[in-house]
PDB file of N, CA and C in Angstrom:
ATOM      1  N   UNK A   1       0.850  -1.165   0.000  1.00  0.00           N
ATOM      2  CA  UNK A   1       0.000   0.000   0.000  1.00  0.00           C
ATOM      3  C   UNK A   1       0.900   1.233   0.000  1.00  0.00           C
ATOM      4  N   UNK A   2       0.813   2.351  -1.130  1.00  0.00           N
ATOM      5  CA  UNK A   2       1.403   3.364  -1.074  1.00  0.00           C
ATOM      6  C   UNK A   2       0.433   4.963  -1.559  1.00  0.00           C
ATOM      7  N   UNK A   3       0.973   5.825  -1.044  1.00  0.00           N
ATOM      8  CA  UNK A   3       0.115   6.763  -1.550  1.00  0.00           C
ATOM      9  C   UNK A   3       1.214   8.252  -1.716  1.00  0.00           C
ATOM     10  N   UNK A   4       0.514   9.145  -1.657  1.00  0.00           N
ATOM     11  CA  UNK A   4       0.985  10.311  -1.819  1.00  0.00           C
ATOM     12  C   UNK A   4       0.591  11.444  -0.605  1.00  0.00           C
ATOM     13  N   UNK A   5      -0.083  10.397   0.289  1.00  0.00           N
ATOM     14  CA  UNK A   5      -0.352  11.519   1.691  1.00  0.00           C
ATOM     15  C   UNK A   5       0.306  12.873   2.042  1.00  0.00           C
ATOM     16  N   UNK A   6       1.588  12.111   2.257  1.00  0.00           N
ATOM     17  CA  UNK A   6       2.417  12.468   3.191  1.00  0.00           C
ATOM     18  C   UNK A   6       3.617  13.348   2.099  1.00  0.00           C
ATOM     19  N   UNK A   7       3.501  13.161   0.747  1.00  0.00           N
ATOM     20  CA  UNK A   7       4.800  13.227  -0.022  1.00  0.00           C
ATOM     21  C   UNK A   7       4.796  15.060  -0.134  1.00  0.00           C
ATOM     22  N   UNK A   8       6.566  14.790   0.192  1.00  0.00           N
ATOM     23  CA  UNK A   8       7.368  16.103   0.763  1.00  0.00           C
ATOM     24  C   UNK A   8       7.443  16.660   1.818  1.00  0.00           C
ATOM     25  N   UNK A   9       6.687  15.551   2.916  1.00  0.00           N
ATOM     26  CA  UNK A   9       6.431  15.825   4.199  1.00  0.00           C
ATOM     27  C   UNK A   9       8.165  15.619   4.622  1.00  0.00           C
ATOM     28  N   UNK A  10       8.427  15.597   6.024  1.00  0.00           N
ATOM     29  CA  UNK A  10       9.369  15.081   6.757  1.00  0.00           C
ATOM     30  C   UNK A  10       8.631  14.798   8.366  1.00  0.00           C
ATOM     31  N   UNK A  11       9.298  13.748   8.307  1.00  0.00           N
ATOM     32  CA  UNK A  11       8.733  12.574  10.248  1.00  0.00           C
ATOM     33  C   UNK A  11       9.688  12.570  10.771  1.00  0.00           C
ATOM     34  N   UNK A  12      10.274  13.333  11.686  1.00  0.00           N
ATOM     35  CA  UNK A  12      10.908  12.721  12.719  1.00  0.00           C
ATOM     36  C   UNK A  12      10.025  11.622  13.514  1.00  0.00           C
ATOM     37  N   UNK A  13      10.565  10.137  13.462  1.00  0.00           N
ATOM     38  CA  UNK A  13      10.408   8.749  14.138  1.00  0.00           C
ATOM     39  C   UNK A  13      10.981   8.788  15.527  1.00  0.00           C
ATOM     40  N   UNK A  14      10.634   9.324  17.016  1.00  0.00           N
ATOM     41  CA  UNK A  14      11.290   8.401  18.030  1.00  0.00           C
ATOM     42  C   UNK A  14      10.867   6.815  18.051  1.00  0.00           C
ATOM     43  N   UNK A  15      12.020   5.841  18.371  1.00  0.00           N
ATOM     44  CA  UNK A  15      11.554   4.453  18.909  1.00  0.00           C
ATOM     45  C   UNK A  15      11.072   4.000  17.384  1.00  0.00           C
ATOM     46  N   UNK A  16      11.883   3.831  16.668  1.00  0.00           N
ATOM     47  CA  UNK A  16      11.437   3.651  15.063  1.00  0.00           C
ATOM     48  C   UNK A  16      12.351   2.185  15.290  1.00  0.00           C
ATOM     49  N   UNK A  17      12.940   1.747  16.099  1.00  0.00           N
ATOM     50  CA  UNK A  17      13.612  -0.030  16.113  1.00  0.00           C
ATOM     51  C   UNK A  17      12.339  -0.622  16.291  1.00  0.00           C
ATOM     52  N   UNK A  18      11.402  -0.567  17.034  1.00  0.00           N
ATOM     53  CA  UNK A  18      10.360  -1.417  17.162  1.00  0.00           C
ATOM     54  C   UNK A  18       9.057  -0.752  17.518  1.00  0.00           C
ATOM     55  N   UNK A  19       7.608  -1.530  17.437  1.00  0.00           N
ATOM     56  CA  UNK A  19       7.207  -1.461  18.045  1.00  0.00           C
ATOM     57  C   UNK A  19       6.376  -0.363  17.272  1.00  0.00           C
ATOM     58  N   UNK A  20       5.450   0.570  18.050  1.00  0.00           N
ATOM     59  CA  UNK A  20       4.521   1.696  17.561  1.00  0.00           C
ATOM     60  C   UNK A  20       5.625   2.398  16.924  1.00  0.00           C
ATOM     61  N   UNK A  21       7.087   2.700  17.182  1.00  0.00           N
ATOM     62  CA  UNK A  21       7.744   3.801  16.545  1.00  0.00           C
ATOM     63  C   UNK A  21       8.228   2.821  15.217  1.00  0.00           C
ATOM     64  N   UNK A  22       8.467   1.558  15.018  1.00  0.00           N
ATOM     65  CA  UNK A  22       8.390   1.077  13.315  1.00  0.00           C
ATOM     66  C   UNK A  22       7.800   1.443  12.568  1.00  0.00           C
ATOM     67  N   UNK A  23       6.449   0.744  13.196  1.00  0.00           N
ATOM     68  CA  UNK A  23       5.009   0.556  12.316  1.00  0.00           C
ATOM     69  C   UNK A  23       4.949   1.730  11.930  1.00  0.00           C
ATOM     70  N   UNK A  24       4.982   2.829  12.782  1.00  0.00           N
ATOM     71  CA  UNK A  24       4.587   4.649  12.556  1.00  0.00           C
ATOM     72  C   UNK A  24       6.158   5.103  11.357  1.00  0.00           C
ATOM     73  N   UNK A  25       7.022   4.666  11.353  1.00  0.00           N
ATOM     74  CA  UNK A  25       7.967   4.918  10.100  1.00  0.00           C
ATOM     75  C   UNK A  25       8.103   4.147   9.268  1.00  0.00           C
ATOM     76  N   UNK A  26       7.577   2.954   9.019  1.00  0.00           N
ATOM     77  CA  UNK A  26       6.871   2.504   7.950  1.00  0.00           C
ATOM     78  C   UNK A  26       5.919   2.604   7.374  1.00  0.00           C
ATOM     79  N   UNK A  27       4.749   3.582   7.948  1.00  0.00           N
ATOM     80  CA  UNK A  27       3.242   3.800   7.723  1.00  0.00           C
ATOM     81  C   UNK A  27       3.807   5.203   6.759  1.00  0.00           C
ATOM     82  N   UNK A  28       4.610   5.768   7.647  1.00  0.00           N
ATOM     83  CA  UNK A  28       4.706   7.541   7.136  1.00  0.00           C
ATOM     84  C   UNK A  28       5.494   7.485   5.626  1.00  0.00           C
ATOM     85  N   UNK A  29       6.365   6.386   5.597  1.00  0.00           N
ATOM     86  CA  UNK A  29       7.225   5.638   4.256  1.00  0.00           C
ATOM     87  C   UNK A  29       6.137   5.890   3.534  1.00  0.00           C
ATOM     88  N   UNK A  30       5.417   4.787   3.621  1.00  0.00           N
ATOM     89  CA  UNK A  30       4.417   3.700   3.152  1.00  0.00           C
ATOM     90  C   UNK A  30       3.053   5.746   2.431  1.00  0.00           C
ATOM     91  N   UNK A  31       3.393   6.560   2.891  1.00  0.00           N
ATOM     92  CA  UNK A  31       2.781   7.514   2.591  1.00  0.00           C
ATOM     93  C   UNK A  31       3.051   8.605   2.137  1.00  0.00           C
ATOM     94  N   UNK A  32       4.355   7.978   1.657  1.00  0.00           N
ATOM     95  CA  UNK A  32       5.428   9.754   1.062  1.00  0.00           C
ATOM     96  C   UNK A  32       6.059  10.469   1.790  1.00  0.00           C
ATOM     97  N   UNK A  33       6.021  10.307   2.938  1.00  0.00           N
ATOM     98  CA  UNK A  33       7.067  11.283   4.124  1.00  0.00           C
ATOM     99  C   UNK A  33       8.249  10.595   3.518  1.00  0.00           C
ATOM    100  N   UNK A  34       9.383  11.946   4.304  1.00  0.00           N
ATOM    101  CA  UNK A  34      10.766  11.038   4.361  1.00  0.00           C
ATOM    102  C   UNK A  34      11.035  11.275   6.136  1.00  0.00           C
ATOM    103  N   UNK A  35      11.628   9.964   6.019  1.00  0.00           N
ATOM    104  CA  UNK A  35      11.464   9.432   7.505  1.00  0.00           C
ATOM    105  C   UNK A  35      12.960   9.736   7.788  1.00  0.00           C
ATOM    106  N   UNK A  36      12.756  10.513   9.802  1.00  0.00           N
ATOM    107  CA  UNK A  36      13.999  10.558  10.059  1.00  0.00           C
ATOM    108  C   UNK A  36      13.179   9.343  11.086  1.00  0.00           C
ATOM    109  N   UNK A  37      14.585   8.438  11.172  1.00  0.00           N
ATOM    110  CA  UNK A  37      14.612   7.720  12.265  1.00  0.00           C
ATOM    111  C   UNK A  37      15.522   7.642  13.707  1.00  0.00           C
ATOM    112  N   UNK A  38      15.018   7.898  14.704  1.00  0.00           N
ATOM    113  CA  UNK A  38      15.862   7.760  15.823  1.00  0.00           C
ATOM    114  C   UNK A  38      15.373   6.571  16.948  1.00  0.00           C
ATOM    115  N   UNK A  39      16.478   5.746  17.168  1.00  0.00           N
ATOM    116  CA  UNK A  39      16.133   5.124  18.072  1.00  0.00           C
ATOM    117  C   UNK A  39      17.624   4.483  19.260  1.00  0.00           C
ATOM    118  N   UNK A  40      17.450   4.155  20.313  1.00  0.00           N
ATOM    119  CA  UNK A  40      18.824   3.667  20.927  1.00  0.00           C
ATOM    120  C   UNK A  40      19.625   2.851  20.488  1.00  0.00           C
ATOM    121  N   UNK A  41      18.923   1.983  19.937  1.00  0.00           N
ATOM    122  CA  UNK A  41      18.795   0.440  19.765  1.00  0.00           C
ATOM    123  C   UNK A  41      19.801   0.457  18.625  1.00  0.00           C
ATOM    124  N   UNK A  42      20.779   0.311  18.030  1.00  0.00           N
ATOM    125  CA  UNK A  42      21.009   0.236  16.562  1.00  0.00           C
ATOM    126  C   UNK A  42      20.853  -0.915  15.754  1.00  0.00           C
ATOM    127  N   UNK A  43      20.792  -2.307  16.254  1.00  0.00           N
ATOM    128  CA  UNK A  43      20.595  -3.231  15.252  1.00  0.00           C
ATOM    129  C   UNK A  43      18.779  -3.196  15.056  1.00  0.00           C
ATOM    130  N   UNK A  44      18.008  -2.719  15.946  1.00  0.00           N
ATOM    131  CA  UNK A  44      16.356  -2.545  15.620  1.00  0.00           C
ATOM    132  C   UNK A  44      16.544  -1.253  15.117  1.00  0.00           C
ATOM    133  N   UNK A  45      17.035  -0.348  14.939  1.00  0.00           N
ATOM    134  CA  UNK A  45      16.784   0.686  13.790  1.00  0.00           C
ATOM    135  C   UNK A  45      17.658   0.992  12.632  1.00  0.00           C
ATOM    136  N   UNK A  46      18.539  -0.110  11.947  1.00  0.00           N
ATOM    137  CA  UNK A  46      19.166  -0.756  11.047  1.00  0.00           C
ATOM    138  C   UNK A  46      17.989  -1.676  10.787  1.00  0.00           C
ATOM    139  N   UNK A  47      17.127  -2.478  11.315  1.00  0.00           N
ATOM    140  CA  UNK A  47      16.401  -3.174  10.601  1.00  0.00           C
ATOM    141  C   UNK A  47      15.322  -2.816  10.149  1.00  0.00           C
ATOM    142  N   UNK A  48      14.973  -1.740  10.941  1.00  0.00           N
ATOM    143  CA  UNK A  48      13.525  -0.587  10.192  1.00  0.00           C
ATOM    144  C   UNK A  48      13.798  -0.280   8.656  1.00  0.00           C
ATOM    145  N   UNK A  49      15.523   0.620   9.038  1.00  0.00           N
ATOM    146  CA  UNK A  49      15.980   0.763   7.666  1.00  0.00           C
ATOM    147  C   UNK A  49      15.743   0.060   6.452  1.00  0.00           C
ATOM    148  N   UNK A  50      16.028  -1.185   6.816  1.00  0.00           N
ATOM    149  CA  UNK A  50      16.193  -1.951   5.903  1.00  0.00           C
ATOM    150  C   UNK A  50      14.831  -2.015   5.432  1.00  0.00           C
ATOM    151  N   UNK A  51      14.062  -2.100   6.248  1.00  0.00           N
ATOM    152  CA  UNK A  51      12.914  -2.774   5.899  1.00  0.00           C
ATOM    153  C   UNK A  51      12.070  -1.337   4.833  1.00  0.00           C
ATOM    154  N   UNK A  52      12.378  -0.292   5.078  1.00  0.00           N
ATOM    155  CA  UNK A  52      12.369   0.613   4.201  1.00  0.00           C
ATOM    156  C   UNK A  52      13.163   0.930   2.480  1.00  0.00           C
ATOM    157  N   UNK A  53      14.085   0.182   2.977  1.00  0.00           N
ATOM    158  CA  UNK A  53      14.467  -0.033   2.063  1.00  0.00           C
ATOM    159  C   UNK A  53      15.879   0.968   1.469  1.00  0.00           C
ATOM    160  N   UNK A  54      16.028   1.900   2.799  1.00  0.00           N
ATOM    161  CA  UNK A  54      16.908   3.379   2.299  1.00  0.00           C
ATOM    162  C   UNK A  54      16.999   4.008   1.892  1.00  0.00           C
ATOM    163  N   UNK A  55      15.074   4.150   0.915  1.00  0.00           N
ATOM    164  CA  UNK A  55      14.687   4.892  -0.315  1.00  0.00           C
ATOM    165  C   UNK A  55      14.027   6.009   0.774  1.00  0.00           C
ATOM    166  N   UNK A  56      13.622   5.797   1.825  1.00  0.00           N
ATOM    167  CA  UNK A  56      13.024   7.192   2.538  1.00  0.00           C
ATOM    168  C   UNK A  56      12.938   7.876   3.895  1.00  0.00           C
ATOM    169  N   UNK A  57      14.471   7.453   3.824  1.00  0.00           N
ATOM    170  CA  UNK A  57      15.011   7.452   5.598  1.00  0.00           C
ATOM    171  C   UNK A  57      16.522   8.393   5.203  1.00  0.00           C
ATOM    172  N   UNK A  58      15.713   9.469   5.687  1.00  0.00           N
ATOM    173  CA  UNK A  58      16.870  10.708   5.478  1.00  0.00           C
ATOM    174  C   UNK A  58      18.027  10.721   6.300  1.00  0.00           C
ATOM    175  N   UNK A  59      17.824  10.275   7.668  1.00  0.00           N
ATOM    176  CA  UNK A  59      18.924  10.234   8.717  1.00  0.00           C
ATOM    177  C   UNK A  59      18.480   8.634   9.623  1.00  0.00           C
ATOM    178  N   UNK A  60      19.425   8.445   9.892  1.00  0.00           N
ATOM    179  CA  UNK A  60      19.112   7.156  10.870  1.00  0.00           C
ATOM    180  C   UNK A  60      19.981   7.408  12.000  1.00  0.00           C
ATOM    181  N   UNK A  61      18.965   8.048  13.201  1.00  0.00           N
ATOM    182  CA  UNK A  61      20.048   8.474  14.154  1.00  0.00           C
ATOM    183  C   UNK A  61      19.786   7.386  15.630  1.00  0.00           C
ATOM    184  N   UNK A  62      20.795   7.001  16.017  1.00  0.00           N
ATOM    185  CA  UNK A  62      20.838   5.906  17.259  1.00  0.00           C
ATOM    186  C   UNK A  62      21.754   6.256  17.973  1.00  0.00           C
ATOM    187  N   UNK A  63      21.278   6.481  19.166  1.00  0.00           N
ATOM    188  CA  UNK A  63      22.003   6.606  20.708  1.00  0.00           C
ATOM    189  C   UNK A  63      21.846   5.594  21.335  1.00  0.00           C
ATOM    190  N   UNK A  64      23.071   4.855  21.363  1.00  0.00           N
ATOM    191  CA  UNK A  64      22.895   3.590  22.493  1.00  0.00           C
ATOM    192  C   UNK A  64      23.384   3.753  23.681  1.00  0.00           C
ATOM    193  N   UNK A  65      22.199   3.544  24.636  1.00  0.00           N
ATOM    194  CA  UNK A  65      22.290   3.787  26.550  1.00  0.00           C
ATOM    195  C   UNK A  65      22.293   2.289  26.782  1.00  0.00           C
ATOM    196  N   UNK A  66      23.179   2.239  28.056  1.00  0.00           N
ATOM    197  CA  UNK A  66      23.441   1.436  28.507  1.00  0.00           C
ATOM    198  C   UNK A  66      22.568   0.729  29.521  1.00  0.00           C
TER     199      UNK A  66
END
């Protein structure tokens, strides 16, 4: 499912590794935004990425806390 909702928008994503913050940067993808993603986690927001594909993820920013 794709559309043009969102296109030329920009999303900042918190919590985009899993969970409501994926689904919500894959939905905003999935609608023409370009997605910033931030999350702690880096191998769950490397896999959002991916799953986006790298076509609409402007920054992929991860702070990992201990």
């Amino acid at each position: 499912m794709s559309s043009t909702l969102l296109l030329g928008k920009l999303a900042f994503v918190t919590g985009a590794g899993s969970g409501i913050g994926r689904a919500t940067a894959i939905r905003f993808a999935q609608e023409g935004a370009t997605v910033i993603a931030a999350d702690r986690n880096f191998k769950q927001a490397e896999e959002t990425a991916k799953k986006l594909g790298g076509k609409k993820i402007k920054f992929l920013i991860i702070i990992e806390c201990e």
